[in-house]
Protein backbone atom coordinates (compact mmCIF):
# COMPACT_ATOMS: atom_id res chain seq x y z
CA UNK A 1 0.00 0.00 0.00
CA UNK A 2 1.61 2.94 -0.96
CA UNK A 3 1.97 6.22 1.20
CA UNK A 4 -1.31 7.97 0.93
CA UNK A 5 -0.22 11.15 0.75
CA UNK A 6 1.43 10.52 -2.83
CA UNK A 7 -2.12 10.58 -4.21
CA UNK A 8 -4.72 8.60 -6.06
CA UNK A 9 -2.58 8.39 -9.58
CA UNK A 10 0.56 6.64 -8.52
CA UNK A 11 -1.89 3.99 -6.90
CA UNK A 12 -3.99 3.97 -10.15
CA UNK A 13 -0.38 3.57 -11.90
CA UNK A 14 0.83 1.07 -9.68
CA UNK A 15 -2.50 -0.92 -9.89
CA UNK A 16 -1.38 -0.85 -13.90
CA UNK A 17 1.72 -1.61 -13.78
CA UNK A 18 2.69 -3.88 -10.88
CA UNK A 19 2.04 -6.93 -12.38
CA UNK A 20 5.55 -8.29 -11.63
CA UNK A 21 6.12 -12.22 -11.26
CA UNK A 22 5.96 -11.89 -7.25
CA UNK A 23 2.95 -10.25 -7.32
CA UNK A 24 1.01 -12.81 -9.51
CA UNK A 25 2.64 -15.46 -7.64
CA UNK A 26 0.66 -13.49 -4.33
CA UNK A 27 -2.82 -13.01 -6.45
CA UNK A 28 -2.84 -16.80 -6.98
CA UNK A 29 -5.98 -18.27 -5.26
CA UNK A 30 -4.69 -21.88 -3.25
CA UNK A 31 -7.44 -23.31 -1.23
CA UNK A 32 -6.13 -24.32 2.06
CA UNK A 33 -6.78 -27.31 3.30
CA UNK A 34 -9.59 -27.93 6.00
CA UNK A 35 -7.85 -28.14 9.48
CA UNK A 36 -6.68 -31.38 11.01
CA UNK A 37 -6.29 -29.58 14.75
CA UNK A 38 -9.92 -28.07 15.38
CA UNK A 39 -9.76 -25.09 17.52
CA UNK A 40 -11.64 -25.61 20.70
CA UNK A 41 -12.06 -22.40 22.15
CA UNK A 42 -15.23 -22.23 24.67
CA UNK A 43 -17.66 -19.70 24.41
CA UNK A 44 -18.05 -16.41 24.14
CA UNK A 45 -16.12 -14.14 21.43
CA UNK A 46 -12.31 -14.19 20.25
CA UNK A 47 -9.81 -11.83 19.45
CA UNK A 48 -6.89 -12.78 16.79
CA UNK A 49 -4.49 -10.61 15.12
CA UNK A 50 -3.48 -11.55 11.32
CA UNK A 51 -1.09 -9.58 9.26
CA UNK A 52 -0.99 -9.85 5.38
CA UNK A 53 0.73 -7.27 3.84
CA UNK A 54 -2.13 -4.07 2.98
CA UNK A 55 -4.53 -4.19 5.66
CA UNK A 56 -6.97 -2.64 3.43
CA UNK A 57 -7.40 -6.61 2.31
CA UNK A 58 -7.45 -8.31 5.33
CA UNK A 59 -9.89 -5.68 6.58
CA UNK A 60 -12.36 -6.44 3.56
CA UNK A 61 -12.61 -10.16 3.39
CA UNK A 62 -12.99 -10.57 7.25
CA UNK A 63 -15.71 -7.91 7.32
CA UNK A 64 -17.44 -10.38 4.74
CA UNK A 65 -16.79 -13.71 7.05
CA UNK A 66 -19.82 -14.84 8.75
CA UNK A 67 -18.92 -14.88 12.50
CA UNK A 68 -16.87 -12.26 12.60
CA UNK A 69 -18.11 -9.18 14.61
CA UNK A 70 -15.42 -6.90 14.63
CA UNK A 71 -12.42 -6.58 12.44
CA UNK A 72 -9.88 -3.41 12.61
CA UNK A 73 -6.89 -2.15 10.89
CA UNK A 74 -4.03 -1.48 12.91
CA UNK A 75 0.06 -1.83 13.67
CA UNK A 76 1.28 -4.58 15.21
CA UNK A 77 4.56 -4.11 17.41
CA UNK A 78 6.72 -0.73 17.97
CA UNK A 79 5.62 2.13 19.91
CA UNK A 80 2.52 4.30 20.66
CA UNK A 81 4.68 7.38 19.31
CA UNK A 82 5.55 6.00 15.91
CA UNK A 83 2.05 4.28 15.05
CA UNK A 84 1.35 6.53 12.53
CA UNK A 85 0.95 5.52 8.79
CA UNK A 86 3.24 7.81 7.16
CA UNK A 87 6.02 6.34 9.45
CA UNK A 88 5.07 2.91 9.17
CA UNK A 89 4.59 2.79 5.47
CA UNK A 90 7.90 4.49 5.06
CA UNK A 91 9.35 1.07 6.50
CA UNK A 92 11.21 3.10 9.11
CA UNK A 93 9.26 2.01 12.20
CA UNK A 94 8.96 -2.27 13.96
CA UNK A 95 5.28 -1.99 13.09
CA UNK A 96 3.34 -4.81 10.87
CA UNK A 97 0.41 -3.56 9.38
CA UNK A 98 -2.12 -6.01 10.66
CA UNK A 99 -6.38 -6.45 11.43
CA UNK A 100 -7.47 -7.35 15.18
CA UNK A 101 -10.49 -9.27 14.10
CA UNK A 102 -13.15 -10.46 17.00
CA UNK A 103 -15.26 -13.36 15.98
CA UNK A 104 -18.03 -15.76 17.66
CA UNK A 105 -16.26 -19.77 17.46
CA UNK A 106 -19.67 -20.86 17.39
CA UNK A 107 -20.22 -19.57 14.21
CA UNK A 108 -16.43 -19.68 12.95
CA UNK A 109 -13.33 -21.22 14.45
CA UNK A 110 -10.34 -19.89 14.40
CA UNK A 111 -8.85 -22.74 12.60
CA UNK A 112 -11.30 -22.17 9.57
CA UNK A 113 -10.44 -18.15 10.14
CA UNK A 114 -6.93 -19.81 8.72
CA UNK A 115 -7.97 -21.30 5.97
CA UNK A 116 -9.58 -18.21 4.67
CA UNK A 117 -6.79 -16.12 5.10
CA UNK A 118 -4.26 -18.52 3.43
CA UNK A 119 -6.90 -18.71 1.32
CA UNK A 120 -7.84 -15.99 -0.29
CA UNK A 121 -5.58 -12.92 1.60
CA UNK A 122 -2.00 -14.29 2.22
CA UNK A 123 0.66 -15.75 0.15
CA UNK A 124 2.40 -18.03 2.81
CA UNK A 125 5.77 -18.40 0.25
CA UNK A 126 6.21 -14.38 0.56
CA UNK A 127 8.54 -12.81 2.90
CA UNK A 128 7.98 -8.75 3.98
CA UNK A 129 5.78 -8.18 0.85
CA UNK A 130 2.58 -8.99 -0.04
CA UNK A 131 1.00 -8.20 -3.63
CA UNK A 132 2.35 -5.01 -4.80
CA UNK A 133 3.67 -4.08 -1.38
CA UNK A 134 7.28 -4.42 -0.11
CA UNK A 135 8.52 -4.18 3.54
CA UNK A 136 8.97 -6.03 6.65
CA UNK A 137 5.66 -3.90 7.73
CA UNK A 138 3.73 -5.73 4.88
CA UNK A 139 4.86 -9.10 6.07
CA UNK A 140 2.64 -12.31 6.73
CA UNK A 141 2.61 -13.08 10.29
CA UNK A 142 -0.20 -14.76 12.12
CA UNK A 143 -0.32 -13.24 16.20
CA UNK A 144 -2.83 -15.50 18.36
CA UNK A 145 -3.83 -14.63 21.52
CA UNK A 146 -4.53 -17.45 23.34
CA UNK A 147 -2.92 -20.77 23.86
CA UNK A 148 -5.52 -22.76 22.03
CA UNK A 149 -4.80 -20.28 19.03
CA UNK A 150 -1.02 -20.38 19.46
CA UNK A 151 -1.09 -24.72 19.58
CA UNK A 152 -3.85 -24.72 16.38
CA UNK A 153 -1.67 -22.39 14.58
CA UNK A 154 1.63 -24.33 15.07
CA UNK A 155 -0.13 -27.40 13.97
CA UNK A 156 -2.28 -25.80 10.84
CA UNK A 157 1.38 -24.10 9.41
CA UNK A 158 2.59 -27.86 9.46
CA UNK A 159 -0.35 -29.12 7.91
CA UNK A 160 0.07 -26.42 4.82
CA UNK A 161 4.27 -27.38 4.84
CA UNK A 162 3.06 -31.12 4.77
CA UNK A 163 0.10 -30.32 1.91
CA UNK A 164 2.12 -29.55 -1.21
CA UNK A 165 -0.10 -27.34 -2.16
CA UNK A 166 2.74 -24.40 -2.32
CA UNK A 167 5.23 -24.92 -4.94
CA UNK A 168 7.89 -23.17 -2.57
CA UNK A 169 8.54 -23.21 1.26
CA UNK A 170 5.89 -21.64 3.42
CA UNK A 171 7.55 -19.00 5.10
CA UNK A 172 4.69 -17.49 7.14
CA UNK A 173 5.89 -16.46 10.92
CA UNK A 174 3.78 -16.83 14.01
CA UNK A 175 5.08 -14.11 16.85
CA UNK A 176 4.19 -12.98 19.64
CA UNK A 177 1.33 -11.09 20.59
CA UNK A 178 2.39 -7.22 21.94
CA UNK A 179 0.84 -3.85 21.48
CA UNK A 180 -1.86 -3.55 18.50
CA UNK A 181 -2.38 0.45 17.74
CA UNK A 182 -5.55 1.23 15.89
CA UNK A 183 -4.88 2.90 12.51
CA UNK A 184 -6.03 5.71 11.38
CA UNK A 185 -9.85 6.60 11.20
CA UNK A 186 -9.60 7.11 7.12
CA UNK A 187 -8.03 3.66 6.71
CA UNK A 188 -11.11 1.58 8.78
CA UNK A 189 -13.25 0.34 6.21
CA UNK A 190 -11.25 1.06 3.63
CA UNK A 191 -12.86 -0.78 1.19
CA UNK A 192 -16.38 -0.34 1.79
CA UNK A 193 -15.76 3.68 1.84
CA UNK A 194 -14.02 3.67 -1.50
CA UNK A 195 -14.93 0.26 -3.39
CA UNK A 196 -14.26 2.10 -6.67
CA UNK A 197 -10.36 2.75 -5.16
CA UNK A 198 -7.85 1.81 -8.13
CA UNK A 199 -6.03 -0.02 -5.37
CA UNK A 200 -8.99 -1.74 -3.67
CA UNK A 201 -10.21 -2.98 -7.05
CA UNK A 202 -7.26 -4.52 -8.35
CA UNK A 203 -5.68 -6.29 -5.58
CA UNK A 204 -9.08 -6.57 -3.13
CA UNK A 205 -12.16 -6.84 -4.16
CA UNK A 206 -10.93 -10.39 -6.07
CA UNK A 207 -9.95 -11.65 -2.45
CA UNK A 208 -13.58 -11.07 -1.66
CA UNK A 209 -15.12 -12.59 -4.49
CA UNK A 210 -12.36 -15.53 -4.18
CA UNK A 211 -14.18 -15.75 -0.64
CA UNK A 212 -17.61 -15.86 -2.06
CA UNK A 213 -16.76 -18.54 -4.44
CA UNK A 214 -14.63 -20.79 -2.35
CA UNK A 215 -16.37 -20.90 1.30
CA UNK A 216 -19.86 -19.71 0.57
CA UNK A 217 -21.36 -20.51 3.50
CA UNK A 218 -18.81 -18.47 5.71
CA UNK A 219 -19.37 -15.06 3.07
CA UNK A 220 -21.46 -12.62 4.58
CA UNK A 221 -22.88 -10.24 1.76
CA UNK A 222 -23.05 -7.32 4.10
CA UNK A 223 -19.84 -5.67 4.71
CA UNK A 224 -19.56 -5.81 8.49
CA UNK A 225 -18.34 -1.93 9.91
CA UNK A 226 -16.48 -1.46 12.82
């Protein structure tokens, strides 16, 4: 996601012309497999953290997930002083741009929350970039909060290394849950504010519709704002 302030054309250009071999390789649809380790996580809603590269993304297909009540755009890691998106999108900062998403587990486990996002959202081969975005702050990292999340998420990344559904290693990190900063109020929902955005309609929207088509009972039509 490039730094807003550089304006609407060089995302318009960049939605053009950024069809390198990396970032095809990150539009590729690979349905995960279903989950061997089932999440088992009680009642009452759950909060996860999952970062995958423009948060714009993540932020639109969980707002579309049945089950999920809440999902926000935020940084991940660094400090309260440098949240702020000019800084982290200038790669200067130890921010990942990530989504805190809250969700009901009677409606969707956090396990199949993981197939979705390697899914339809992540790339699990790519390392600090994501789609047209480059930068440790656009890496992949999954951040559970729980013990049950940490132990299914272990055991799910081993599953997708053991699949052979990626043609090249799966590189996606799991770390440690610290500070989560809410972005900015502009950047929370994104992609229901501006769903004719150069940006949101090149790289997003198709990781919605990939969502519809793959796991329609979990798509909720109705974008789901924070």
């Amino acid at each position: 996601m490039r730094s807003f302030a550089s304006g609407l054309a060089a995302i318009a250009l960049l939605a053009v012309s950024a069809c390198q071999e990396p970032a095809l390789a990150a539009e590729s649809v690979v349905e995960a497999p279903a989950a061997k380790r089932i999440a088992k996580e009680g009642k009452g809603l759950k909060t996860a953290i999952f970062a995958g590269g423009c948060f714009w993304g993540v932020e639109a297909v969980f707002s579309h997930t049945k089950g999920v009540t809440s999902a926000v755009s935020g940084y991940h890691g660094g400090t309260a002083r440098q949240a702020d998106y000019k800084l982290v999108s200038s790669g200067v900062t130890d921010h990942v741009e990530v989504v805190k998403v809250t969700y009901d587990p009677s409606v969707i486990r956090y396990d199949e929350l993981l197939r979705i996002f390697f899914s339809v959202i992540a790339d699990p081969t790519l390392k600090d970039r994501q789609g047209p975005d480059r930068g440790a702050h656009y890496n992949a990292e999954l951040v559970p909060m729980s013990a049950e999340q940490l132990a299914v998420a272990k055991a799910y990344l081993a599953q997708m290394k053991a699949s052979g559904k990626w043609s090249r290693p799966i590189v996606t990190d799991i770390v440690r849950a610290q500070a989560f900063y809410p972005a900015e109020t502009y950047h929370q929902d994104f992609a229901a504010k501006n769903p004719r955005h150069p940006y949101i309609l090149r790289w997003d929207a198709p990781k919605v519709a990939a969502l519809k088509r793959l796991y329609p009972s979990q798509y909720r039509a109705e974008f789901r704002r924070n």
